[in-house]
PDB file of N, CA and C in Angstrom:
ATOM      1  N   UNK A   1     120.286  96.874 110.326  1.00  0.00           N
ATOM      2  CA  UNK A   1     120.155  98.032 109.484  1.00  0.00           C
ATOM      3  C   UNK A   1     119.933  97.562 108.045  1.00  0.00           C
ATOM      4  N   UNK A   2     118.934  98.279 107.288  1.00  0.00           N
ATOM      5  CA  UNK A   2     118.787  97.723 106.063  1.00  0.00           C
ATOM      6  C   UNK A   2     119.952  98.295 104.546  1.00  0.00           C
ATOM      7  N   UNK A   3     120.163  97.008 103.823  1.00  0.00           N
ATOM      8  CA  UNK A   3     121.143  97.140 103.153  1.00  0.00           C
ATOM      9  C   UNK A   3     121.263  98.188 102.118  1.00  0.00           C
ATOM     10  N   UNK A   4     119.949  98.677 101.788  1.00  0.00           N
ATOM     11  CA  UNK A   4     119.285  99.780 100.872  1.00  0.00           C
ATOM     12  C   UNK A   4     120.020  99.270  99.337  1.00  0.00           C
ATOM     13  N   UNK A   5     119.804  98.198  98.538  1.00  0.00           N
ATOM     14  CA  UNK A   5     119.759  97.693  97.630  1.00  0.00           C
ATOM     15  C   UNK A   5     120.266  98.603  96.291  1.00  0.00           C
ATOM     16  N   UNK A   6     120.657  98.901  95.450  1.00  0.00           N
ATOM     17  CA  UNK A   6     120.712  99.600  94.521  1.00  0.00           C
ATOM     18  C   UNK A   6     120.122  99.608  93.454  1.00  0.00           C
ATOM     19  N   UNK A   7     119.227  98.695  93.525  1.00  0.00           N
ATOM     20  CA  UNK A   7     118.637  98.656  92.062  1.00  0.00           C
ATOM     21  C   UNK A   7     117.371  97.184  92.227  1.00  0.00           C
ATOM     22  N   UNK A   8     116.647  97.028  91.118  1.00  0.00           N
ATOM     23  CA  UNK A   8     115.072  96.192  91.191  1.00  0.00           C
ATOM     24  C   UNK A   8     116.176  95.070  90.586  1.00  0.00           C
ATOM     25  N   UNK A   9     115.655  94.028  91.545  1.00  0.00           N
ATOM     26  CA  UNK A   9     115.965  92.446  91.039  1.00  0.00           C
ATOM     27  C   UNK A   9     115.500  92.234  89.804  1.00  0.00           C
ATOM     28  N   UNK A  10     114.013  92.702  89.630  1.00  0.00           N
ATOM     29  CA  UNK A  10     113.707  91.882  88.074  1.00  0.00           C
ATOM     30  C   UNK A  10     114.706  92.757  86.936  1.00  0.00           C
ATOM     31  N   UNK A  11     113.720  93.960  87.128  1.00  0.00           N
ATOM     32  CA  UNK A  11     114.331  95.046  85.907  1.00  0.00           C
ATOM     33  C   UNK A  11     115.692  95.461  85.661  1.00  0.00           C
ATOM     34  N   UNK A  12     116.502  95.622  87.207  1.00  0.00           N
ATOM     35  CA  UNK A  12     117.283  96.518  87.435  1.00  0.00           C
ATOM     36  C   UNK A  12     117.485  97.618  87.152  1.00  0.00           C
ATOM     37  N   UNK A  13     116.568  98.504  87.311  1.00  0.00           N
ATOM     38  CA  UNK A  13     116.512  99.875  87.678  1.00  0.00           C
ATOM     39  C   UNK A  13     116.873 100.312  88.445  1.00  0.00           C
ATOM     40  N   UNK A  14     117.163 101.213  88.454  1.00  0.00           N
ATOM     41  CA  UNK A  14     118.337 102.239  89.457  1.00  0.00           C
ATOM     42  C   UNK A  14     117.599 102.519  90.629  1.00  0.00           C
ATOM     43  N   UNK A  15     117.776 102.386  92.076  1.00  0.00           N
ATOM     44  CA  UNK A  15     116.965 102.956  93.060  1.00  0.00           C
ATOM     45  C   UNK A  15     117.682 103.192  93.962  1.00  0.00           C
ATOM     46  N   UNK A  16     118.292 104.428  93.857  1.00  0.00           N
ATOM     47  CA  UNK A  16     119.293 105.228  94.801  1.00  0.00           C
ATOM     48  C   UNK A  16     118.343 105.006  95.971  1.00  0.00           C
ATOM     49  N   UNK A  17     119.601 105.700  97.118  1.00  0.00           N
ATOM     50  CA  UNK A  17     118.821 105.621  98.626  1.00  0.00           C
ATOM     51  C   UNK A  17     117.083 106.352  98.948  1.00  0.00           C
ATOM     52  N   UNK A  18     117.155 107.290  97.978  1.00  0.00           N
ATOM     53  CA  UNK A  18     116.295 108.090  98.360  1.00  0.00           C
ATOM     54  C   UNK A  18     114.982 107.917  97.414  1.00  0.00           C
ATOM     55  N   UNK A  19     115.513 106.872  96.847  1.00  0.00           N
ATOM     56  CA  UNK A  19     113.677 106.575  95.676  1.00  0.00           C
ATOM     57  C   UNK A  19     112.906 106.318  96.759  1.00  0.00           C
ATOM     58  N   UNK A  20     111.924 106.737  96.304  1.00  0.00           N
ATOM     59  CA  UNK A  20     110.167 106.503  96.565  1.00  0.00           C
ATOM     60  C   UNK A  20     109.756 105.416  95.905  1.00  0.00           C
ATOM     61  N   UNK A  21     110.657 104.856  94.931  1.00  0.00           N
ATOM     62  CA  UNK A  21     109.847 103.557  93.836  1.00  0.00           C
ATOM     63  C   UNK A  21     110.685 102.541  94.657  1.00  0.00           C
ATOM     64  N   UNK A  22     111.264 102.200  95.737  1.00  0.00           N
ATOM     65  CA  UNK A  22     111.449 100.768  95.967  1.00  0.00           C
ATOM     66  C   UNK A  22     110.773 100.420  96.894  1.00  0.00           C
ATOM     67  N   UNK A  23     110.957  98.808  96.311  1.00  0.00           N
ATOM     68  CA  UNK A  23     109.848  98.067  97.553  1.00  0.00           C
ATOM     69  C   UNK A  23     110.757  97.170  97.992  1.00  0.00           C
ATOM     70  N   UNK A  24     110.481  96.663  99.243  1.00  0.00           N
ATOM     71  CA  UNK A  24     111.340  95.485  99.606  1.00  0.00           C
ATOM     72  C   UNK A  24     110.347  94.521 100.757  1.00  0.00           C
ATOM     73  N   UNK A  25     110.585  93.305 100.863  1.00  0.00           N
ATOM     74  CA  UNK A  25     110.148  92.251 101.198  1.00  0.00           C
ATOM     75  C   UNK A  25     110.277  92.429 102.676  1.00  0.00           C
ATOM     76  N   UNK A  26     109.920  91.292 103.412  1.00  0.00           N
ATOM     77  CA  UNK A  26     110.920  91.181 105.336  1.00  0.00           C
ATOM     78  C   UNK A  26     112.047  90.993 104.893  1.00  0.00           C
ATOM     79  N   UNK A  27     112.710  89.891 103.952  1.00  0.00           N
ATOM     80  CA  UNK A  27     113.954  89.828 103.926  1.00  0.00           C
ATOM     81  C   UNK A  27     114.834  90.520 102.952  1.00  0.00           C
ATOM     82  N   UNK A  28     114.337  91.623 102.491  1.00  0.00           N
ATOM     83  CA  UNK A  28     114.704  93.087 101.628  1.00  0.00           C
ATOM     84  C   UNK A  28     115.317  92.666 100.257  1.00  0.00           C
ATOM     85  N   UNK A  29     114.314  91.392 100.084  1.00  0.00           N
ATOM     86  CA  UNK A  29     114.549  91.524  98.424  1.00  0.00           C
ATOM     87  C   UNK A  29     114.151  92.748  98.015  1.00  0.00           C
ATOM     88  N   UNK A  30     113.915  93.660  97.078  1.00  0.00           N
ATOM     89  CA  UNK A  30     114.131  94.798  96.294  1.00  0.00           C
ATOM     90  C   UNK A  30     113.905  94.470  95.251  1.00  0.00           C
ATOM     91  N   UNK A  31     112.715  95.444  94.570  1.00  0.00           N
ATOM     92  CA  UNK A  31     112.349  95.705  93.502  1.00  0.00           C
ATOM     93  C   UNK A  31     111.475  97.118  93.234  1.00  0.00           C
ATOM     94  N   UNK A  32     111.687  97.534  92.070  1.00  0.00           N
ATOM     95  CA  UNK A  32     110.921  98.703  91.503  1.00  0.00           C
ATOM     96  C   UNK A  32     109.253  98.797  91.937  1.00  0.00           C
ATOM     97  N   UNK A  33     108.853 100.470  92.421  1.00  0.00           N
ATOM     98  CA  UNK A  33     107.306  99.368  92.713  1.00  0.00           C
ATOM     99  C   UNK A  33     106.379  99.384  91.131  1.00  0.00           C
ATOM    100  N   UNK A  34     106.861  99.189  89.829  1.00  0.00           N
ATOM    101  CA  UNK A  34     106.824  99.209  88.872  1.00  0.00           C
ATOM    102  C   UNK A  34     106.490  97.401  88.667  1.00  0.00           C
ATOM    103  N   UNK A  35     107.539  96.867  89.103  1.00  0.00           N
ATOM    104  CA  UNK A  35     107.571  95.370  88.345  1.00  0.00           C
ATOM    105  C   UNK A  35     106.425  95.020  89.866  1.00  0.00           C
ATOM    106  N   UNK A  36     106.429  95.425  91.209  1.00  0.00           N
ATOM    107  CA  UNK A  36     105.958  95.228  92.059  1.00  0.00           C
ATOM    108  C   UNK A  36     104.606  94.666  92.191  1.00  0.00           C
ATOM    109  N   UNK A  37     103.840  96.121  91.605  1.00  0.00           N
ATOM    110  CA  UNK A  37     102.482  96.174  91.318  1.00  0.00           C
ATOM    111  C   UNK A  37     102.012  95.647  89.615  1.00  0.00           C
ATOM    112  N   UNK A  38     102.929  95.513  88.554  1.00  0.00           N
ATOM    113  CA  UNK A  38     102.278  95.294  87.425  1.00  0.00           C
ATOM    114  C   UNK A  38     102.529  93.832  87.379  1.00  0.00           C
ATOM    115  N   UNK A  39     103.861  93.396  87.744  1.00  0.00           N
ATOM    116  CA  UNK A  39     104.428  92.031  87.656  1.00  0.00           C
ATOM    117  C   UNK A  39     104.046  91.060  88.619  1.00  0.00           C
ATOM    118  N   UNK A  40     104.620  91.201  89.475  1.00  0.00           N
ATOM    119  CA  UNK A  40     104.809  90.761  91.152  1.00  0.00           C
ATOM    120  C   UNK A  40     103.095  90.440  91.614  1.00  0.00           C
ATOM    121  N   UNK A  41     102.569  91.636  91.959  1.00  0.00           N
ATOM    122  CA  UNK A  41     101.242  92.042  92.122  1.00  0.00           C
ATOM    123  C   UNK A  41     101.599  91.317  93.707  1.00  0.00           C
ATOM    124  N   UNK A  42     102.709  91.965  94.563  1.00  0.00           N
ATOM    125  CA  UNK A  42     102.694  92.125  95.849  1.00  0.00           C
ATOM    126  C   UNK A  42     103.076  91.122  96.272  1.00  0.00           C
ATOM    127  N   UNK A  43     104.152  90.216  95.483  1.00  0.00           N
ATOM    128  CA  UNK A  43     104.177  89.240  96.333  1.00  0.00           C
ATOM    129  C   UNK A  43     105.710  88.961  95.962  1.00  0.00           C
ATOM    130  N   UNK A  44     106.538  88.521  96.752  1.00  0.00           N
ATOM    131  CA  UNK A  44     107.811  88.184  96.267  1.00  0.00           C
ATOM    132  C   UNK A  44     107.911  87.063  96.365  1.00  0.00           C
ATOM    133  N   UNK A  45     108.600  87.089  94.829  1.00  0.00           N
ATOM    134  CA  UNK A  45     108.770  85.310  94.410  1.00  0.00           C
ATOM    135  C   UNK A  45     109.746  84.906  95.216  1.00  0.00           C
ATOM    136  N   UNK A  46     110.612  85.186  96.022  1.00  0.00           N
ATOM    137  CA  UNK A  46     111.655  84.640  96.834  1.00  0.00           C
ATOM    138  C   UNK A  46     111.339  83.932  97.805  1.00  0.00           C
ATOM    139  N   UNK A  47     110.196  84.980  98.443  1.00  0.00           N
ATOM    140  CA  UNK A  47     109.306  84.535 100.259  1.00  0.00           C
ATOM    141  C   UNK A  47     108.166  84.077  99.914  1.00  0.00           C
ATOM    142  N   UNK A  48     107.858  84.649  98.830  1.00  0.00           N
ATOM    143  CA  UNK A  48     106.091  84.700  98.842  1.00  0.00           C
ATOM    144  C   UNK A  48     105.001  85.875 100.005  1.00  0.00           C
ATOM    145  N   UNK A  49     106.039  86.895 100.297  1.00  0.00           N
ATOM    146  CA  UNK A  49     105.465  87.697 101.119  1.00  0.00           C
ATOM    147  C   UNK A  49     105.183  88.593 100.488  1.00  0.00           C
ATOM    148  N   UNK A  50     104.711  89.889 101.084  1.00  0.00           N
ATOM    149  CA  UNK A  50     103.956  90.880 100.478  1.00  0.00           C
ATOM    150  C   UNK A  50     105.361  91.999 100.601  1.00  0.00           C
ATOM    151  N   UNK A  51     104.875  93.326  99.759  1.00  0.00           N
ATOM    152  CA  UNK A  51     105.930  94.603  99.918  1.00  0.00           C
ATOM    153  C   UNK A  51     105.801  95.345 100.667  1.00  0.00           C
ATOM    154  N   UNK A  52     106.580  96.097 101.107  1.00  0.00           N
ATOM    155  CA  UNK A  52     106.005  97.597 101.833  1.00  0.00           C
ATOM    156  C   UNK A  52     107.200  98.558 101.120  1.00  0.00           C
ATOM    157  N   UNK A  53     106.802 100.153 101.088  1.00  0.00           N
ATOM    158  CA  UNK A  53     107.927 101.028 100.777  1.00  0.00           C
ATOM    159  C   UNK A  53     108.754 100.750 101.645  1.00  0.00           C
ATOM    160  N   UNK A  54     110.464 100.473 100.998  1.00  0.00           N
ATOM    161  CA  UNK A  54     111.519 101.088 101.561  1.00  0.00           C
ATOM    162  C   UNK A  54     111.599 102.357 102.230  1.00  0.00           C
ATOM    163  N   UNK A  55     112.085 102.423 103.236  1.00  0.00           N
ATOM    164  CA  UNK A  55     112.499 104.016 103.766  1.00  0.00           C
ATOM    165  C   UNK A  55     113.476 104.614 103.014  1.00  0.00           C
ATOM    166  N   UNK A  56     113.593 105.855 103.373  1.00  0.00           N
ATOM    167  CA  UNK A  56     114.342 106.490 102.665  1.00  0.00           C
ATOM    168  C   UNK A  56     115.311 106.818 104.357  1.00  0.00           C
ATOM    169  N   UNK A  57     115.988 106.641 104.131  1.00  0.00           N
ATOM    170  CA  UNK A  57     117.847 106.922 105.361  1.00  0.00           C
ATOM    171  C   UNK A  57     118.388 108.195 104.961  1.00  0.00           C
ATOM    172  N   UNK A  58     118.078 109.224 106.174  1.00  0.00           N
ATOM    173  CA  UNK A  58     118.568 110.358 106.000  1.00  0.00           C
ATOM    174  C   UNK A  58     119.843 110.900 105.167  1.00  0.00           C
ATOM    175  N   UNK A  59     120.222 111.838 104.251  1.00  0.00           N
ATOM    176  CA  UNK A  59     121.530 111.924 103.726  1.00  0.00           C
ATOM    177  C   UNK A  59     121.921 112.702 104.351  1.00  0.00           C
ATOM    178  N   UNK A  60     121.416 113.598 105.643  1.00  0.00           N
ATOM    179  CA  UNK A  60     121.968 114.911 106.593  1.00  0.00           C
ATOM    180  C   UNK A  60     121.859 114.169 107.897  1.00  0.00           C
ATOM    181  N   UNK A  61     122.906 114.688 108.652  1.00  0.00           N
ATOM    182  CA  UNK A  61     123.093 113.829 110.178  1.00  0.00           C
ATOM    183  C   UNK A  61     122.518 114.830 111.068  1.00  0.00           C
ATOM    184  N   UNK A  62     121.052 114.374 111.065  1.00  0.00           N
ATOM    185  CA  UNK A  62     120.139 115.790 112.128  1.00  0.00           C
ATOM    186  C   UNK A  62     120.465 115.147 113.745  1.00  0.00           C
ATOM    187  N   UNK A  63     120.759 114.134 113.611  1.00  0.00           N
ATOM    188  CA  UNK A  63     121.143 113.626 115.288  1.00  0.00           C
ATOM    189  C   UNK A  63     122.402 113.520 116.002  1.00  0.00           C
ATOM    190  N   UNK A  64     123.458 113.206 114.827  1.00  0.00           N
ATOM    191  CA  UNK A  64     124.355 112.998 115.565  1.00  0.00           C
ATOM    192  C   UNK A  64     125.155 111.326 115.615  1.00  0.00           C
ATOM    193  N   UNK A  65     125.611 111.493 114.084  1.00  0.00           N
ATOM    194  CA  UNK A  65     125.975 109.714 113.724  1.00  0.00           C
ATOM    195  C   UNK A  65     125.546 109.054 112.888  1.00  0.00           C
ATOM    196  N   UNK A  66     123.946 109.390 112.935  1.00  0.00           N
ATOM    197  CA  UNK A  66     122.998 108.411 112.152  1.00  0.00           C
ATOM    198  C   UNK A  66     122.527 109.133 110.439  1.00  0.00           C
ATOM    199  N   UNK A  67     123.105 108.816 109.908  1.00  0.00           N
ATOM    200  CA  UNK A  67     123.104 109.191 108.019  1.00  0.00           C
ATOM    201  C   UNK A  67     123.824 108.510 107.108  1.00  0.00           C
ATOM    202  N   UNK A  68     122.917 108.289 105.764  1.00  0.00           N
ATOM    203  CA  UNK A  68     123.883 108.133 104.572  1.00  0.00           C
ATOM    204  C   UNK A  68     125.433 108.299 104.931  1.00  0.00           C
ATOM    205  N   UNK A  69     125.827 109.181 105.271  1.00  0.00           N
ATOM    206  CA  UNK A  69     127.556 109.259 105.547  1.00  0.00           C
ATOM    207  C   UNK A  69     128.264 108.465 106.430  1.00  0.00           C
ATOM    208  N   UNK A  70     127.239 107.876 107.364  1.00  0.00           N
ATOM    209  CA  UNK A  70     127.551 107.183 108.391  1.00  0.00           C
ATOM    210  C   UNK A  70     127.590 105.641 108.005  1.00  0.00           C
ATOM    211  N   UNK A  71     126.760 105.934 108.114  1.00  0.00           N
ATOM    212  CA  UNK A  71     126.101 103.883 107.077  1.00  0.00           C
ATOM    213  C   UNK A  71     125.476 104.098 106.018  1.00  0.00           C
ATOM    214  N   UNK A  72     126.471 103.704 104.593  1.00  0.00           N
ATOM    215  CA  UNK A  72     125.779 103.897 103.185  1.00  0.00           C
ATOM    216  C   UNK A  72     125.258 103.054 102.796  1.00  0.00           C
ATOM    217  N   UNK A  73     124.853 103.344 101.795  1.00  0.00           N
ATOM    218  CA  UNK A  73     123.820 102.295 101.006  1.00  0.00           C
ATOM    219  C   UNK A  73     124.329 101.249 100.569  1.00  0.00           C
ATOM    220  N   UNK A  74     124.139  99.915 100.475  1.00  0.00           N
ATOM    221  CA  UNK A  74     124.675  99.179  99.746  1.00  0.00           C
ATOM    222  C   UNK A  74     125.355  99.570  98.422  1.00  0.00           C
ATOM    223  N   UNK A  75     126.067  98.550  97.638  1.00  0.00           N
ATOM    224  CA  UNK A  75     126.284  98.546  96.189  1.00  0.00           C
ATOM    225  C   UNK A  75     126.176  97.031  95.727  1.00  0.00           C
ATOM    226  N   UNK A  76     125.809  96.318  96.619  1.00  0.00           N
ATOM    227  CA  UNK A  76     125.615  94.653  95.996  1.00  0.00           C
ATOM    228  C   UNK A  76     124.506  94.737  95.061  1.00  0.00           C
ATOM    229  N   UNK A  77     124.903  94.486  93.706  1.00  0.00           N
ATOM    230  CA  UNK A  77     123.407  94.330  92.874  1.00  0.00           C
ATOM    231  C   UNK A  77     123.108  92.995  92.672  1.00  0.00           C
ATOM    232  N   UNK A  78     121.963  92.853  92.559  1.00  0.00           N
ATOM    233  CA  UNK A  78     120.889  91.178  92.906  1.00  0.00           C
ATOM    234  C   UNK A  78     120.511  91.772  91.722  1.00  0.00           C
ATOM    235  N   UNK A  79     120.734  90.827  90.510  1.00  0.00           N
ATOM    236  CA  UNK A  79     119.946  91.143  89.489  1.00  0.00           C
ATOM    237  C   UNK A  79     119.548  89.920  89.018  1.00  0.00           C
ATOM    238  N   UNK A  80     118.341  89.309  88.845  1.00  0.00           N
ATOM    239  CA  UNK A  80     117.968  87.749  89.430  1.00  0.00           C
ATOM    240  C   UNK A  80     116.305  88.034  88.634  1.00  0.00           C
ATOM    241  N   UNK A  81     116.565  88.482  87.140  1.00  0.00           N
ATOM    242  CA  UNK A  81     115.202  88.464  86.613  1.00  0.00           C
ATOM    243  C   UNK A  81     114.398  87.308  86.937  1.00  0.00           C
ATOM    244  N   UNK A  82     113.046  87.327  86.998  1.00  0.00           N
ATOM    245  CA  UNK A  82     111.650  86.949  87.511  1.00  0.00           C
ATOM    246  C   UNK A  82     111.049  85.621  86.891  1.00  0.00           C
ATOM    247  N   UNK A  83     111.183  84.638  86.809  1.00  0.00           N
ATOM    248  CA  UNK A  83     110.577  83.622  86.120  1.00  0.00           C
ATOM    249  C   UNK A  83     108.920  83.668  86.182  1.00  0.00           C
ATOM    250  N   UNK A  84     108.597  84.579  85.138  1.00  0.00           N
ATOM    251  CA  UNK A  84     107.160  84.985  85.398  1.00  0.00           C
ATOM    252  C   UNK A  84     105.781  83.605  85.198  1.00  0.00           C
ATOM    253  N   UNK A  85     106.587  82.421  85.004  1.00  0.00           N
ATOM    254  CA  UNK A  85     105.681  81.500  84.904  1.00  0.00           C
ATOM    255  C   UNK A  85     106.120  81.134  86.222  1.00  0.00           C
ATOM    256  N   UNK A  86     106.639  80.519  86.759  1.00  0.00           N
ATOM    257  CA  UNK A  86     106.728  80.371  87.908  1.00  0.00           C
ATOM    258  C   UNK A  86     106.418  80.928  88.774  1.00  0.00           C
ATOM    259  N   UNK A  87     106.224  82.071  88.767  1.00  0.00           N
ATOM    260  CA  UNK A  87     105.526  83.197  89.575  1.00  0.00           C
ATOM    261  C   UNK A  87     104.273  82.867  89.240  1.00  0.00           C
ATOM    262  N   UNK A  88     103.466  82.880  88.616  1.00  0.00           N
ATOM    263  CA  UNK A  88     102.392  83.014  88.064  1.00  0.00           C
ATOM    264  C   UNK A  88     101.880  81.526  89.162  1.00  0.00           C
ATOM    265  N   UNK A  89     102.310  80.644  88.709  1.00  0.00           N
ATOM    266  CA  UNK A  89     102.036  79.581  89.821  1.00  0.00           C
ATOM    267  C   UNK A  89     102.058  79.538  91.429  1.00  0.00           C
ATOM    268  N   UNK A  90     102.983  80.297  91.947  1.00  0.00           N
ATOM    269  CA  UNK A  90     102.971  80.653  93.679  1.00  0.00           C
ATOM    270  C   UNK A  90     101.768  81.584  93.902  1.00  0.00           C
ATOM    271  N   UNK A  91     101.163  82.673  92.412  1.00  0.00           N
ATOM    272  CA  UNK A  91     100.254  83.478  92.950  1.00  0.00           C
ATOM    273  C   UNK A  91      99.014  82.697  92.847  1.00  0.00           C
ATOM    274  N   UNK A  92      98.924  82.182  92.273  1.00  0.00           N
ATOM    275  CA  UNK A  92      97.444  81.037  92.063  1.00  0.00           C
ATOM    276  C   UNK A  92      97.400  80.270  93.249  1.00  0.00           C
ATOM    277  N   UNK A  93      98.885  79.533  93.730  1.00  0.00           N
ATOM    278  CA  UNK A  93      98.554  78.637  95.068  1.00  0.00           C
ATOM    279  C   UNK A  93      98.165  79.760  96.236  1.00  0.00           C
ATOM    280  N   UNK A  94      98.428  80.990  96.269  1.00  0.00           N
ATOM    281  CA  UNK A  94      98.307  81.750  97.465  1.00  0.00           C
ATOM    282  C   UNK A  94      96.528  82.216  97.190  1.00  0.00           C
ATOM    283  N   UNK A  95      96.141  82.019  96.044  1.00  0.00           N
ATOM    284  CA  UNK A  95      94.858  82.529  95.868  1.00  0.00           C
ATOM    285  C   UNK A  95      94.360  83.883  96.306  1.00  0.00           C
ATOM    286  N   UNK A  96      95.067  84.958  96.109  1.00  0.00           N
ATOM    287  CA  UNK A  96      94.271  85.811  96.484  1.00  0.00           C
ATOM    288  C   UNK A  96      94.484  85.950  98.372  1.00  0.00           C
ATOM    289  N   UNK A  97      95.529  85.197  98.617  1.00  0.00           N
ATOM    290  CA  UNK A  97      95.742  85.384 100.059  1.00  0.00           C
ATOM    291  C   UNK A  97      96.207  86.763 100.561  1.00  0.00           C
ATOM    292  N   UNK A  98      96.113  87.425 101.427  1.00  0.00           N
ATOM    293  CA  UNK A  98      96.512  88.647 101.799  1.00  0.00           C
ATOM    294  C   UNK A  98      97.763  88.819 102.317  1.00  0.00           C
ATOM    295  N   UNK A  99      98.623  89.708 102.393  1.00  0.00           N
ATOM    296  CA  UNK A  99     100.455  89.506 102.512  1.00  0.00           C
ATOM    297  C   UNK A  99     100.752  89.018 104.439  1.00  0.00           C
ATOM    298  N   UNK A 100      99.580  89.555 105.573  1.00  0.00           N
ATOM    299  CA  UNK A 100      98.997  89.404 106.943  1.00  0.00           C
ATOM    300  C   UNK A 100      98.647  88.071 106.683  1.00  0.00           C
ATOM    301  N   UNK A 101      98.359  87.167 105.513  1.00  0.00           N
ATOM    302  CA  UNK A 101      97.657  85.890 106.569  1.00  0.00           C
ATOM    303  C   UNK A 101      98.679  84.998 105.515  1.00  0.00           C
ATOM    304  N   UNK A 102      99.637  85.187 105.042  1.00  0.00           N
ATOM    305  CA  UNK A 102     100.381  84.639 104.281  1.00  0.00           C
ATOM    306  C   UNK A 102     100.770  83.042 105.062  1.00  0.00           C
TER     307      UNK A 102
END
C-alpha cells in the first residue's frame, strides 16, 4: 500500500492525500508536479526513473474497510532538497532517454 507522502522532497510543499499535484516514482519518492516538470523534467534523482500521478485513496469507505480512515496517509516528511547540478548530470547521461526504456 502506498505511503501517500506528505509533502515534495525538493520544495516541501504540502500534498495532502487528495492533491492532484503529486508525483511519485516506482519507489514513491514524492514530489510536487511543479519541481517535477520545471526541475526534475521527469526523472527522479533518487532512481533515475520517470513520474506518474499519485492516486488519490478514497476518504469515504464505499466498500467496506478500504479508506483514508482505514489506512492513513503517511506523516514521514523526506525533505531532501535537489542537488540541481547533480541532477543536471544524470539527465545528460540518460540523454533524452524515455522513463519505458530507462
Amino acid at each position: 500500500m502506498l505511503e501517500l507522502r506528505p509533502s515534495c522532497e525538493h520544495c516541501n510543499r504540502p500534498l495532502p492525500p487528495a492533491s492532484t499535484e503529486a508525483r511519485i516514482c516506482s519507489y514513491e519518492c514524492t514530489f510536487c508536479a511543479r519541481c517535477v516538470d520545471e526541475l526534475l523534467h521527469n526523472t527522479c534523482p533518487n532512481c533515475g526513473g520517470g513520474f506518474v500521478a499519485r492516486p488519490v485513496r478514497p476518504a469515504r469507505d464505499w466498500t467496506g474497510g478500504i479508506s483514508l480512515t482505514q489506512q492513513p496517509a503517511g506523516t514521514r516528511v523526506v525533505h531532501r532538497p535537489v542537488d540541481l547540478q547533480r541532477h543536471a548530470r544524470l539527465l545528460a547521461a540518460q540523454d533524452g532517454t524515455a522513463p519505458e526504456d530507462r
